[in-house]
C-alpha atoms as a PDB file:
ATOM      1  CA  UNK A   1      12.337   7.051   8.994  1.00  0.00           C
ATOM      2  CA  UNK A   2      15.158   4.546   7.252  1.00  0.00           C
ATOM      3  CA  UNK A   3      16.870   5.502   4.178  1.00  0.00           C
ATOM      4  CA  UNK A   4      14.767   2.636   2.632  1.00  0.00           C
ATOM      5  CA  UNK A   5      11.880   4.599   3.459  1.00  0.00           C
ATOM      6  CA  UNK A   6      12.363   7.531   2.197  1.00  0.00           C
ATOM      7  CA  UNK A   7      10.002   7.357  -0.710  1.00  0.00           C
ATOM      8  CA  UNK A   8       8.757   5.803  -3.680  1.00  0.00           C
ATOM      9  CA  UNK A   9       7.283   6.525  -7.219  1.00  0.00           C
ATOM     10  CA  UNK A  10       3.586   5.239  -7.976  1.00  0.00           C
ATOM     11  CA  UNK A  11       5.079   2.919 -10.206  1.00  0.00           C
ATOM     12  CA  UNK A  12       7.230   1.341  -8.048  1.00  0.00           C
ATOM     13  CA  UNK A  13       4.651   1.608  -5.091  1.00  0.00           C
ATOM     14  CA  UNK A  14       2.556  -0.583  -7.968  1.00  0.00           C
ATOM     15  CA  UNK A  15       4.914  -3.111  -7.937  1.00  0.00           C
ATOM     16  CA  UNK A  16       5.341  -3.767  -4.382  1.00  0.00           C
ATOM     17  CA  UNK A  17       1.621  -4.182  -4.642  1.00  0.00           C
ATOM     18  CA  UNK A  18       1.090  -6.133  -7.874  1.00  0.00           C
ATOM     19  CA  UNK A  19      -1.329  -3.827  -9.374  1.00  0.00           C
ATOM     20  CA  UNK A  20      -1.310  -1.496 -12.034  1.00  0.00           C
ATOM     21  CA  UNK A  21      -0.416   2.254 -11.494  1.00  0.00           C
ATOM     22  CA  UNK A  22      -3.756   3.075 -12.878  1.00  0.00           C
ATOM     23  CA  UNK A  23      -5.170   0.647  -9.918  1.00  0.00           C
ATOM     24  CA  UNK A  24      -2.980   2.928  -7.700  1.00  0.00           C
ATOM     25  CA  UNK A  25      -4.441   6.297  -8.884  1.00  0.00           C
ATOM     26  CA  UNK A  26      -7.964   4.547  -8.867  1.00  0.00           C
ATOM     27  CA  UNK A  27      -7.278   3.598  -5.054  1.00  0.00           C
ATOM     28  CA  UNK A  28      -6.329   7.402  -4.297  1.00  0.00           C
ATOM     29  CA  UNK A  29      -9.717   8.810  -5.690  1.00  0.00           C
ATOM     30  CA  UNK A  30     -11.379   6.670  -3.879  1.00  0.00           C
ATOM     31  CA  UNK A  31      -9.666   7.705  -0.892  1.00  0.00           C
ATOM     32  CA  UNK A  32      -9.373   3.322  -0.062  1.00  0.00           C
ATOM     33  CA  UNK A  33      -5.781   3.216  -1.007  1.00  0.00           C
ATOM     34  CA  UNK A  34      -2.536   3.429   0.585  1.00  0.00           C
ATOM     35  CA  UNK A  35      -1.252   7.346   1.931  1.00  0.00           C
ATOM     36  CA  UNK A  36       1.160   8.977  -0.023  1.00  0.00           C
ATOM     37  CA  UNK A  37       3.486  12.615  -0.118  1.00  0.00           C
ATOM     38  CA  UNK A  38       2.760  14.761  -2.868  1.00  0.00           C
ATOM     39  CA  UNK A  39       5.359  17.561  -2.584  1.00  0.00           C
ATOM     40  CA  UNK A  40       4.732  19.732  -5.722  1.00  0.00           C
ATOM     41  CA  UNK A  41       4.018  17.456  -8.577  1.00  0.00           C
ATOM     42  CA  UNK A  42       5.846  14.581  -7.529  1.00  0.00           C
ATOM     43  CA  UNK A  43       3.424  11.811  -5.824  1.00  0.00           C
ATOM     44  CA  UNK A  44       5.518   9.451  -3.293  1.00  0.00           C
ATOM     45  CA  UNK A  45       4.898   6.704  -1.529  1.00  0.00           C
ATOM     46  CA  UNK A  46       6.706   5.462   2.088  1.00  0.00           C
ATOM     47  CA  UNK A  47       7.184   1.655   2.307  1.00  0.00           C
ATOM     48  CA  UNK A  48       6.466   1.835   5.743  1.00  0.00           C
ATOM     49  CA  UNK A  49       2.962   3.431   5.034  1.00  0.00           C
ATOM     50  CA  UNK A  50       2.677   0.629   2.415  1.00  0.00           C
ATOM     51  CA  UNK A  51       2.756  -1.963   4.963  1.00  0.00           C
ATOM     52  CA  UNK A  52       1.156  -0.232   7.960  1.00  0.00           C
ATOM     53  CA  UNK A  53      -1.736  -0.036   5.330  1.00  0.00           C
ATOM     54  CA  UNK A  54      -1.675  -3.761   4.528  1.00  0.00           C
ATOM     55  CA  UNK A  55      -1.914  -4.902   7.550  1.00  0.00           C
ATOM     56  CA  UNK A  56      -5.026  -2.759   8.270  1.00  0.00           C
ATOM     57  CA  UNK A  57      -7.191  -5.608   5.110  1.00  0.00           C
ATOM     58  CA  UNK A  58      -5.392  -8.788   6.826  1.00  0.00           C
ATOM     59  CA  UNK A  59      -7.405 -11.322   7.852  1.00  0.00           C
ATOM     60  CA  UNK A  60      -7.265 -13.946  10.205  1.00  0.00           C
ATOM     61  CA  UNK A  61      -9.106 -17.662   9.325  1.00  0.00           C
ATOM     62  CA  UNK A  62     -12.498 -17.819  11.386  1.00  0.00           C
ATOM     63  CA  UNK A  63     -12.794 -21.296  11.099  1.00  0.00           C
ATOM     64  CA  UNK A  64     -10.434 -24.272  11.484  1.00  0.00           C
ATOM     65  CA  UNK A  65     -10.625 -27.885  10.009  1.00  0.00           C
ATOM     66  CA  UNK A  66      -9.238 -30.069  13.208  1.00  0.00           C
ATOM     67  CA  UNK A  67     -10.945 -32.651  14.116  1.00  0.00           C
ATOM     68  CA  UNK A  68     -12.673 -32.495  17.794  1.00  0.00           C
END
């Protein structure tokens, strides 16, 4: 774990994702959004978890446009 990675607040975990925090907190009761710490009150979220999480919805083109 990097310094950089030691942990974020929902709000800034929000804006790495372009939602809303609400979005965020939406995602967690749904248990579809990104993992996250909660160490007493305090909710925090790793950057590292943020993108290991992304890359678990990318997807690839099926279909291609060249000519053949």
């Amino acid at each position: 774990m990097t310094n950089d990675d030691i942990g974020m607040k929902p709000a800034d975990a929000a804006k790495m994702l372009g939602i809303s925090t609400r979005t965020l907190h939406r995602w967690h009761a749904l248990r579809t959004g990104p993992p996250r710490c909660k160490i007493g009150r305090v909710v925090l979220y790793r950057k590292s978890a943020i993108t290991d999480w992304l890359k678990t919805y990318e997807v690839q083109p099926t279909r291609t446009f060249a000519k053949g």
